[in-house]
PDB file of N, CA and C in Angstrom:
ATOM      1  N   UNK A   1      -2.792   3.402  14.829  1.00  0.00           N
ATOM      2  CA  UNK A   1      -3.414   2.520  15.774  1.00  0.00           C
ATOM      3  C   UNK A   1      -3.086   2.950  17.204  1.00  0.00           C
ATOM      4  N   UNK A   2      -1.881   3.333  17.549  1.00  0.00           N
ATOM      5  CA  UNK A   2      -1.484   3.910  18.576  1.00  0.00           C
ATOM      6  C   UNK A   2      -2.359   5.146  19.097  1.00  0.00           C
ATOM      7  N   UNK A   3      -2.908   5.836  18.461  1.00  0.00           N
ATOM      8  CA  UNK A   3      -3.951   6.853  19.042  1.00  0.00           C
ATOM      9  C   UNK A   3      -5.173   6.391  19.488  1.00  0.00           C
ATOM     10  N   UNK A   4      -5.392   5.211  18.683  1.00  0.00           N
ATOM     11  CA  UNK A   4      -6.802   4.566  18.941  1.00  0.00           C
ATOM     12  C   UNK A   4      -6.455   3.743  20.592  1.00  0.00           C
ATOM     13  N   UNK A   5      -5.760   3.094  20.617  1.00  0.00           N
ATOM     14  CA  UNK A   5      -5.342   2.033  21.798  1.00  0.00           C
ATOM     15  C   UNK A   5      -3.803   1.864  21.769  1.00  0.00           C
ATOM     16  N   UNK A   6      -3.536   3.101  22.841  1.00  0.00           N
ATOM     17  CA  UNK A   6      -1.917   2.907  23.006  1.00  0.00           C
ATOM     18  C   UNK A   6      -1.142   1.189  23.610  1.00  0.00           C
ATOM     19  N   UNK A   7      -1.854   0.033  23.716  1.00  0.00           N
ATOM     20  CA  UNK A   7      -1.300  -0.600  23.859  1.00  0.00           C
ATOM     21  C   UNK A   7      -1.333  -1.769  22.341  1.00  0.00           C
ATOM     22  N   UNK A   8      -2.271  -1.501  21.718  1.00  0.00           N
ATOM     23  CA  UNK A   8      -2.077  -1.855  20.391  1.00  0.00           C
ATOM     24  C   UNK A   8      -0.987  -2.311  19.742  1.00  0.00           C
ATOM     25  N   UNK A   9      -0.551  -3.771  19.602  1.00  0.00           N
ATOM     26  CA  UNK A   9       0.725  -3.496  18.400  1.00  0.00           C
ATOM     27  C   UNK A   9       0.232  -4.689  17.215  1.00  0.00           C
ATOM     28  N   UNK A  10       0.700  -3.981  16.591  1.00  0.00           N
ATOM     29  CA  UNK A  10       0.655  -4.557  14.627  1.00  0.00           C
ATOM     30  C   UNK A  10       1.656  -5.008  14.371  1.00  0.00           C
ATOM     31  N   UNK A  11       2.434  -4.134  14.171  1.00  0.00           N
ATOM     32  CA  UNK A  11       4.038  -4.198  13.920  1.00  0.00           C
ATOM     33  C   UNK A  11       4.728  -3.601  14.471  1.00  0.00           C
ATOM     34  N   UNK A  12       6.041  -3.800  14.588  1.00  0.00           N
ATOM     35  CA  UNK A  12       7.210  -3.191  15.036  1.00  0.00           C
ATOM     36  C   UNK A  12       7.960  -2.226  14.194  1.00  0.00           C
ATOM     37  N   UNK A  13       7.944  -2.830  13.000  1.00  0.00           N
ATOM     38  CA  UNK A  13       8.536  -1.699  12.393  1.00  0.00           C
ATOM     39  C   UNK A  13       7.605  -0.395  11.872  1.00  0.00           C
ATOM     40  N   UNK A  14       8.687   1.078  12.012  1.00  0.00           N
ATOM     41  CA  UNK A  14       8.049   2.185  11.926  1.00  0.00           C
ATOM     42  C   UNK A  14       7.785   2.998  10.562  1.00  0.00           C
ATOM     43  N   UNK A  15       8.842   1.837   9.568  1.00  0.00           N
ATOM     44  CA  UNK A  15       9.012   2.256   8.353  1.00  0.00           C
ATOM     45  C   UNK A  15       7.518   1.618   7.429  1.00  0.00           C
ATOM     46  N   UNK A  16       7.017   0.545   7.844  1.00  0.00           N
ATOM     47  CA  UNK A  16       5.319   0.428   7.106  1.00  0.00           C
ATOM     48  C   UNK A  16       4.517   1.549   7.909  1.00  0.00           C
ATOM     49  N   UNK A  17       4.581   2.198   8.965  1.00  0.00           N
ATOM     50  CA  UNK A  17       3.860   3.054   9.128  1.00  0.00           C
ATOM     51  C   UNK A  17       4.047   4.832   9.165  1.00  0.00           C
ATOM     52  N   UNK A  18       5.016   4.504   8.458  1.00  0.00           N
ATOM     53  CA  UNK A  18       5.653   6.134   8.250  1.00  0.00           C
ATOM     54  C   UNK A  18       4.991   7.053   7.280  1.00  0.00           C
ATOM     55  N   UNK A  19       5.191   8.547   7.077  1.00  0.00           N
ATOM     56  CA  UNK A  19       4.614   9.583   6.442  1.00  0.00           C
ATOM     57  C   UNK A  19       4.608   9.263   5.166  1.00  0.00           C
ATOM     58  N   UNK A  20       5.470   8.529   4.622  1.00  0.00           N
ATOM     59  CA  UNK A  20       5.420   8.628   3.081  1.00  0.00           C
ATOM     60  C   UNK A  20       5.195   7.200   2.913  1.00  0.00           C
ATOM     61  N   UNK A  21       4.145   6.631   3.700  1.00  0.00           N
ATOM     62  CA  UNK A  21       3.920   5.201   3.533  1.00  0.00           C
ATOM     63  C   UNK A  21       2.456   5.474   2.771  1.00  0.00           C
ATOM     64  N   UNK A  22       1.898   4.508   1.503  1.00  0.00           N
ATOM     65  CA  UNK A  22       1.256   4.721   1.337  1.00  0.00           C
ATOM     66  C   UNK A  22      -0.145   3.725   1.545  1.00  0.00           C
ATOM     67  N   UNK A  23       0.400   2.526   1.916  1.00  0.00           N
ATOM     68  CA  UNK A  23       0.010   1.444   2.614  1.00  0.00           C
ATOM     69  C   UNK A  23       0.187   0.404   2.131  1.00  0.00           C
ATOM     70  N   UNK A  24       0.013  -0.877   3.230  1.00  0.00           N
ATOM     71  CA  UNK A  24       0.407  -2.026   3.166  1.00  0.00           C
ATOM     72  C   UNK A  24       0.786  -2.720   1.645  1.00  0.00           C
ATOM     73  N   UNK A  25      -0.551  -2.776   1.296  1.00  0.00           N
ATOM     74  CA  UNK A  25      -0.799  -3.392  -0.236  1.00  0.00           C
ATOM     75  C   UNK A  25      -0.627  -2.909  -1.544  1.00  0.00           C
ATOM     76  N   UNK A  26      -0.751  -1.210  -0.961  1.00  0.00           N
ATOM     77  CA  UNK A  26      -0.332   0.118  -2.194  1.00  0.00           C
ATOM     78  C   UNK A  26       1.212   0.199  -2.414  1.00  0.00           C
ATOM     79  N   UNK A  27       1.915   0.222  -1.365  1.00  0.00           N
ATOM     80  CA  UNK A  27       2.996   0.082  -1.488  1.00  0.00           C
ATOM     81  C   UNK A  27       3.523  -1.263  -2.131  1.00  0.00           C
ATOM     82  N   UNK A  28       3.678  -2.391  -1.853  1.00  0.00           N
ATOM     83  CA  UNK A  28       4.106  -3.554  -2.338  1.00  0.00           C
ATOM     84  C   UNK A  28       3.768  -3.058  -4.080  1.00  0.00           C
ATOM     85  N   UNK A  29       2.500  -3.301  -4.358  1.00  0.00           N
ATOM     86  CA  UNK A  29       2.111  -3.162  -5.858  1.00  0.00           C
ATOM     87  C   UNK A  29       2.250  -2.131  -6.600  1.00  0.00           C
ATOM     88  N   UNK A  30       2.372  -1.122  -6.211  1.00  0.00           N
ATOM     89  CA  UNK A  30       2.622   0.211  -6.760  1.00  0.00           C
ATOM     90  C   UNK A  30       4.275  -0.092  -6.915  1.00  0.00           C
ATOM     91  N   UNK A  31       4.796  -0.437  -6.176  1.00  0.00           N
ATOM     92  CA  UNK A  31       6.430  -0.584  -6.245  1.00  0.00           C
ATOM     93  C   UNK A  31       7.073  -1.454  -7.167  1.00  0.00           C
ATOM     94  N   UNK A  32       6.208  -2.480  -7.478  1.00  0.00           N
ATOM     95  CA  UNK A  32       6.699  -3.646  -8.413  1.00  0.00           C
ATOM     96  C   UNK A  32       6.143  -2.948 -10.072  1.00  0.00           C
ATOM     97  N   UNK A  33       4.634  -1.984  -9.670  1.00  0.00           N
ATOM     98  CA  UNK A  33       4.449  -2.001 -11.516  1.00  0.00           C
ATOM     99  C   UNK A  33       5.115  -0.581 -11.943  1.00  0.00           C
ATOM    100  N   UNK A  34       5.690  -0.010 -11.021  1.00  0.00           N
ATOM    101  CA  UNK A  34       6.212   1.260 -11.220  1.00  0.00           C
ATOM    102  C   UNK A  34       8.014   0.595 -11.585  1.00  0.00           C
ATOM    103  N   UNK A  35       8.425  -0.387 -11.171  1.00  0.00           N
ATOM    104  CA  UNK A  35       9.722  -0.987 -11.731  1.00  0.00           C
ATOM    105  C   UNK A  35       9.804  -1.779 -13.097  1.00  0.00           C
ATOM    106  N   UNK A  36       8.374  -2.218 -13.110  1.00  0.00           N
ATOM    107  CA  UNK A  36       8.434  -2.630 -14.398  1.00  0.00           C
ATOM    108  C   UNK A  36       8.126  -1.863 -15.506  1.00  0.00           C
ATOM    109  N   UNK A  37       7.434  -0.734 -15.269  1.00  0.00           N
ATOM    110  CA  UNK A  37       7.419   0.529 -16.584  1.00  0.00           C
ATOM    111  C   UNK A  37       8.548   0.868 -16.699  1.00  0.00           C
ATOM    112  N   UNK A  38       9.270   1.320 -15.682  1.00  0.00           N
ATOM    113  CA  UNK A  38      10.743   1.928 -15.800  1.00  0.00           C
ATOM    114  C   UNK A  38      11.545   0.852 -16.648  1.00  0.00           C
ATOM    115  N   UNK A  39      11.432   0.052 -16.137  1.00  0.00           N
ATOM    116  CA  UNK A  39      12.369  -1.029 -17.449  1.00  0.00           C
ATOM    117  C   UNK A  39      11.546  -0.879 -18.740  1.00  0.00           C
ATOM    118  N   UNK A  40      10.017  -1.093 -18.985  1.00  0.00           N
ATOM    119  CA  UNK A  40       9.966  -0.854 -20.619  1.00  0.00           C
ATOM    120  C   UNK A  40      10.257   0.189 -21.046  1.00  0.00           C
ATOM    121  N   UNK A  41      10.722   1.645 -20.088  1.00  0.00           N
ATOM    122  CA  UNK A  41      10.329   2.905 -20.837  1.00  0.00           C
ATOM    123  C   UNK A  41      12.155   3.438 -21.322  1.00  0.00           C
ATOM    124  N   UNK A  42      13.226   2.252 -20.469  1.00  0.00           N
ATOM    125  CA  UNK A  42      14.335   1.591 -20.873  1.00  0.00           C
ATOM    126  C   UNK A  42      14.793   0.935 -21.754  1.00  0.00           C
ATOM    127  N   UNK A  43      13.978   0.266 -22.371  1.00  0.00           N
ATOM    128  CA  UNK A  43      14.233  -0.635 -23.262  1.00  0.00           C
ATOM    129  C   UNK A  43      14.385  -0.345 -24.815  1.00  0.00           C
ATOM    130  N   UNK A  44      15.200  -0.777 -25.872  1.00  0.00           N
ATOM    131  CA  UNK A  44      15.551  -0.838 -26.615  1.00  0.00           C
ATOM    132  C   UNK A  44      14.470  -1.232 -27.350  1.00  0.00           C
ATOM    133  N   UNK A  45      13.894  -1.904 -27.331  1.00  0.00           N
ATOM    134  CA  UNK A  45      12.637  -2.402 -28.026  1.00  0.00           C
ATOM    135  C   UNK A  45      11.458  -1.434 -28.406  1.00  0.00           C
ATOM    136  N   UNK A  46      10.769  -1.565 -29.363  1.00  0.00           N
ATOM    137  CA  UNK A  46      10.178  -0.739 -29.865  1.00  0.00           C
ATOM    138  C   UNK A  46       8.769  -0.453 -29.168  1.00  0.00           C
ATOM    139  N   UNK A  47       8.392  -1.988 -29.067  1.00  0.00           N
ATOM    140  CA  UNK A  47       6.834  -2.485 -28.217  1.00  0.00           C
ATOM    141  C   UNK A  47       6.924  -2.144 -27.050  1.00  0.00           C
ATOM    142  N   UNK A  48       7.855  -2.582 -26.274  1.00  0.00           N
ATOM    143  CA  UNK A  48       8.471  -2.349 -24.852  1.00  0.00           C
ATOM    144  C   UNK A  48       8.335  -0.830 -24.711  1.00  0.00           C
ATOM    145  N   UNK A  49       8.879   0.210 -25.005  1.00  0.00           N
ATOM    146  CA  UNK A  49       8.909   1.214 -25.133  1.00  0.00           C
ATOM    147  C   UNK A  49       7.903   2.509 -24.949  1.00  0.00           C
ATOM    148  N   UNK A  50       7.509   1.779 -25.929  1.00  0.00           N
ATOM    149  CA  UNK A  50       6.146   2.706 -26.419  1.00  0.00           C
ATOM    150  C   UNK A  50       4.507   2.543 -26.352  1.00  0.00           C
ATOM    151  N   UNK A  51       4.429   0.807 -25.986  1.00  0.00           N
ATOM    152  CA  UNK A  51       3.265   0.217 -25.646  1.00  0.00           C
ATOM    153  C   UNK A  51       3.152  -0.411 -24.664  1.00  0.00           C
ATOM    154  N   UNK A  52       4.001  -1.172 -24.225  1.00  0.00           N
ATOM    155  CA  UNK A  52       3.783  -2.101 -23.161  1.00  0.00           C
ATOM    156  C   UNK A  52       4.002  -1.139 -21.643  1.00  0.00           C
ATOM    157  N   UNK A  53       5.267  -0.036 -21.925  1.00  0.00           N
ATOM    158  CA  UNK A  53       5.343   1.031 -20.656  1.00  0.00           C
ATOM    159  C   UNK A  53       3.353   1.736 -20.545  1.00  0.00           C
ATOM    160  N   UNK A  54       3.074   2.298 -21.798  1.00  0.00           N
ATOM    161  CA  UNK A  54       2.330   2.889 -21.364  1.00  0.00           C
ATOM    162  C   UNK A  54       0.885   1.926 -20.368  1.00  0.00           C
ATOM    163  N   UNK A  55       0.799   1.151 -21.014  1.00  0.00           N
ATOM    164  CA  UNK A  55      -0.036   0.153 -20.652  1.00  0.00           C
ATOM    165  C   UNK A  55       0.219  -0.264 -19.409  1.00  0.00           C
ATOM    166  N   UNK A  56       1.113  -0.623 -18.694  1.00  0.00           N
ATOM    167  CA  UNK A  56       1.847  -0.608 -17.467  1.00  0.00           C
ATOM    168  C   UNK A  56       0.991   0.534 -16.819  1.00  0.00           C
ATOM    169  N   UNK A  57       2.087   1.727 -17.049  1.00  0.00           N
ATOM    170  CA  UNK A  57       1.382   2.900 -15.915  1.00  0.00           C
ATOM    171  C   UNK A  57      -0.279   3.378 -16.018  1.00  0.00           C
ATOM    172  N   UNK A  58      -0.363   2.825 -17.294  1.00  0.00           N
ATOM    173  CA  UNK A  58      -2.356   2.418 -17.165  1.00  0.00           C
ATOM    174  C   UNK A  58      -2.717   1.963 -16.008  1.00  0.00           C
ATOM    175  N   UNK A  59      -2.482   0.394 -16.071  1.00  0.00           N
ATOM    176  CA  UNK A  59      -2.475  -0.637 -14.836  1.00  0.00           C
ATOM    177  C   UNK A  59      -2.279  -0.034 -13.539  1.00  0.00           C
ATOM    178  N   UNK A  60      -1.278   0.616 -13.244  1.00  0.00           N
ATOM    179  CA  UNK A  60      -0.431   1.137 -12.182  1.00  0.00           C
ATOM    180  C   UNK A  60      -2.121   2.532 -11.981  1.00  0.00           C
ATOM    181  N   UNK A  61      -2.604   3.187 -12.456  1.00  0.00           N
ATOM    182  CA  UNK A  61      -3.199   3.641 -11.992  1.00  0.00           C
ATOM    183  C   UNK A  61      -4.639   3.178 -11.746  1.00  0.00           C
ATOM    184  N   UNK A  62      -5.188   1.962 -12.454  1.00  0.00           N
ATOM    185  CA  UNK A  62      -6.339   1.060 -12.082  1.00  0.00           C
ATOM    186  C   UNK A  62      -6.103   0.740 -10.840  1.00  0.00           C
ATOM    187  N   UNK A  63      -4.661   0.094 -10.837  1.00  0.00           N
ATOM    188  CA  UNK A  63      -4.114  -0.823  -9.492  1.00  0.00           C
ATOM    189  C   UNK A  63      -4.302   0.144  -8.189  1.00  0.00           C
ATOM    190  N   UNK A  64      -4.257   1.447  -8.551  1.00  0.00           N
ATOM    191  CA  UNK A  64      -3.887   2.200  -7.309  1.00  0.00           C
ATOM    192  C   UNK A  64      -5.039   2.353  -6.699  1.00  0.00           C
ATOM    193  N   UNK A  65      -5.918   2.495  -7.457  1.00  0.00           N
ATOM    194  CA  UNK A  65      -7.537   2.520  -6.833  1.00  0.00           C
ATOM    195  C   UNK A  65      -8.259   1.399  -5.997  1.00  0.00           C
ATOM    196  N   UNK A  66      -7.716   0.105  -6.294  1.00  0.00           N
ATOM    197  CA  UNK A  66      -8.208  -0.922  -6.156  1.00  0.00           C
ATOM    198  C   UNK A  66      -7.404  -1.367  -4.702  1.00  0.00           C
ATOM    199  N   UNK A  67      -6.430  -0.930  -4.339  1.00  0.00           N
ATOM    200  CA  UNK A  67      -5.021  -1.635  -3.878  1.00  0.00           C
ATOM    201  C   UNK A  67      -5.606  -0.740  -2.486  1.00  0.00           C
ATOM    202  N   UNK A  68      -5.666   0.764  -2.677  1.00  0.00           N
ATOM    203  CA  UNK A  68      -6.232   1.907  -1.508  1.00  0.00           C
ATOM    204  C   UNK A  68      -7.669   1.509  -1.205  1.00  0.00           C
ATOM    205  N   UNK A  69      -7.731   1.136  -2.164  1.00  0.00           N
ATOM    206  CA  UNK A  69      -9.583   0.145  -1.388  1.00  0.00           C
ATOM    207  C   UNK A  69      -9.216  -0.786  -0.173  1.00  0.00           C
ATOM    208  N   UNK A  70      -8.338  -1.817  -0.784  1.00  0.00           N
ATOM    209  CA  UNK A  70      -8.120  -2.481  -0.339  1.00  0.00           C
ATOM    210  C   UNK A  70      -6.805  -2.576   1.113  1.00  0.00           C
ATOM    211  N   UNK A  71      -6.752  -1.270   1.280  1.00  0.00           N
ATOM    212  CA  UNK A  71      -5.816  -0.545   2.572  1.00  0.00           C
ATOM    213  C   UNK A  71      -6.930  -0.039   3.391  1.00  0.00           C
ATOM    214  N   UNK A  72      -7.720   0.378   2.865  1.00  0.00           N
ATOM    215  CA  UNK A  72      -9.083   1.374   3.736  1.00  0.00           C
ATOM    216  C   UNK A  72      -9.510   0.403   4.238  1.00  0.00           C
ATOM    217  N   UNK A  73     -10.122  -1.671   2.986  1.00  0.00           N
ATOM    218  CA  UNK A  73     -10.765  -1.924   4.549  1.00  0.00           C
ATOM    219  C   UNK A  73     -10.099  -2.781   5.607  1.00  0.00           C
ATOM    220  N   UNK A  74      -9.032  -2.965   4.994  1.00  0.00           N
ATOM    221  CA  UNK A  74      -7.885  -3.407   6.225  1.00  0.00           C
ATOM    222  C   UNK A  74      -7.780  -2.446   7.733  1.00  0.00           C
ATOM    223  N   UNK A  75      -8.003  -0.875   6.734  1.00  0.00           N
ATOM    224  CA  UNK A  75      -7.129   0.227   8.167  1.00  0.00           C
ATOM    225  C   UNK A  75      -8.914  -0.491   9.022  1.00  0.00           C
ATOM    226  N   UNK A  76     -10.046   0.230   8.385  1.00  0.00           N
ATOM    227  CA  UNK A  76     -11.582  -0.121   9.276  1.00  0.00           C
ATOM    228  C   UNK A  76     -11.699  -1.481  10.208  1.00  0.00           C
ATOM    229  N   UNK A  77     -10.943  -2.889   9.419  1.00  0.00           N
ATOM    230  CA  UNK A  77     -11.194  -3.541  10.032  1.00  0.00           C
ATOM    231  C   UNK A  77      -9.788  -3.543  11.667  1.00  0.00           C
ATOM    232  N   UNK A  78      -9.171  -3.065  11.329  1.00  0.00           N
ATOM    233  CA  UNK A  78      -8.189  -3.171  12.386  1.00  0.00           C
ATOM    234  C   UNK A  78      -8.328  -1.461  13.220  1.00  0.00           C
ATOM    235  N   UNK A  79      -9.061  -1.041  12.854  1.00  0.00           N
ATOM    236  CA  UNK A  79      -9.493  -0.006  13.908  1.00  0.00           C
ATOM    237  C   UNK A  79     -10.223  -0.702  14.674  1.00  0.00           C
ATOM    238  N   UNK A  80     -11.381  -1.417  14.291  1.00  0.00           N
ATOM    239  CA  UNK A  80     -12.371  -1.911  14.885  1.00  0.00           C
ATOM    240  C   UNK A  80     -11.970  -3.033  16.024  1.00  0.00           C
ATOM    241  N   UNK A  81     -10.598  -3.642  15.592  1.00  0.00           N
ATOM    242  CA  UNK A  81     -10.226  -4.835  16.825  1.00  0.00           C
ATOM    243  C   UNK A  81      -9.888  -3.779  17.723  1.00  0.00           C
ATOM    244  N   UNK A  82      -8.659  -3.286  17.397  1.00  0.00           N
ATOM    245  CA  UNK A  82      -8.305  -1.763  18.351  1.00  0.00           C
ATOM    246  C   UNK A  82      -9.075  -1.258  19.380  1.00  0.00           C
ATOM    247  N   UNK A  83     -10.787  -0.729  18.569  1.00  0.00           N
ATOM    248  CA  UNK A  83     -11.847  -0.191  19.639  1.00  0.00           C
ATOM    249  C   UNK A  83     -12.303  -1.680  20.779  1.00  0.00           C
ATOM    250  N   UNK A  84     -12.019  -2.792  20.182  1.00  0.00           N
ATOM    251  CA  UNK A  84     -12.519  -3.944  21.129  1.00  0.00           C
ATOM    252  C   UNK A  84     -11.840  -4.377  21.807  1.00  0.00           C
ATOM    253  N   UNK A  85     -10.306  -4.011  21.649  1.00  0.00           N
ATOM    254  CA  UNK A  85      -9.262  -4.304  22.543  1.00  0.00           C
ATOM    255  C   UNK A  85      -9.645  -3.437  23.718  1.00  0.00           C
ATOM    256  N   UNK A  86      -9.726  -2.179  23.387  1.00  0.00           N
ATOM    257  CA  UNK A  86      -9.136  -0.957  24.043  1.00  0.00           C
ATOM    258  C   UNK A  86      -9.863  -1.381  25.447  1.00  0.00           C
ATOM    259  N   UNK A  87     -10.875  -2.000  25.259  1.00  0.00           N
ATOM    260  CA  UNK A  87     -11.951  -2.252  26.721  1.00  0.00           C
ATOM    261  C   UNK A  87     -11.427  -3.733  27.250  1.00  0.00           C
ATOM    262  N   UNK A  88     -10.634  -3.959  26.939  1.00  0.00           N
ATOM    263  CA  UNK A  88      -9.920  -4.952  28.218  1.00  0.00           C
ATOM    264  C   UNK A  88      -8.557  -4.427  28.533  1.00  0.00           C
ATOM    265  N   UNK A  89      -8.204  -3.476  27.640  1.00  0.00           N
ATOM    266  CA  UNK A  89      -6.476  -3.144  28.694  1.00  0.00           C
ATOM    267  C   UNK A  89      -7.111  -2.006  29.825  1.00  0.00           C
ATOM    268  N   UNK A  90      -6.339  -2.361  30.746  1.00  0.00           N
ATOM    269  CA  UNK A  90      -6.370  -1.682  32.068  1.00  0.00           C
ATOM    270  C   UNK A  90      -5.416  -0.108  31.891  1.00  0.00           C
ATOM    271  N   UNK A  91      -5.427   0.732  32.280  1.00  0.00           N
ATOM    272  CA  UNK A  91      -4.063   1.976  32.307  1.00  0.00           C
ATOM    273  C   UNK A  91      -3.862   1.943  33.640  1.00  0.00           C
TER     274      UNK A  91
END
């Protein structure tokens, strides 16, 4: 956002907008179903293990499609305030 309208702010912190960020909503959800495979692919259990992990990182890759949709039209719509800001700050 900062390239678009250097007076722009979203957030403060630099760690949601860092290199290995993958965005807002991708991150949160990708992080929670990627902890919960790791525990079935942990587990002692037979179902857990062998069905419910895989089924998980199924999800986890439906989710990822849906989640980066849903980052793209967040980034479009907040470019777009950005371009409407940019014409009332003064430099």
């Amino acid at each position: 956002m900062n390239a678009l309208n250097p007076k722009a702010t979203v957030f403060d912190s630099d760690q949601i907008f860092s290199e290995e960020s993958n965005g807002l909503i991708t991150d949160a959800v990708s992080e929670a179903l990627e902890n919960k495979a790791y525990q079935c692919v942990k587990s002692d259990n037979f179902f857990k293990r062998h069905i419910a992990s895989r089924l998980t990182y199924s999800l986890l890759a439906v989710s990822s499609v849906i989640t980066r949709l849903a980052d793209l039209i967040n980034g479009v719509v907040a470019a777009v305030f950005s371009f409407l800001s940019m014409e009332k700050s003064t430099l």
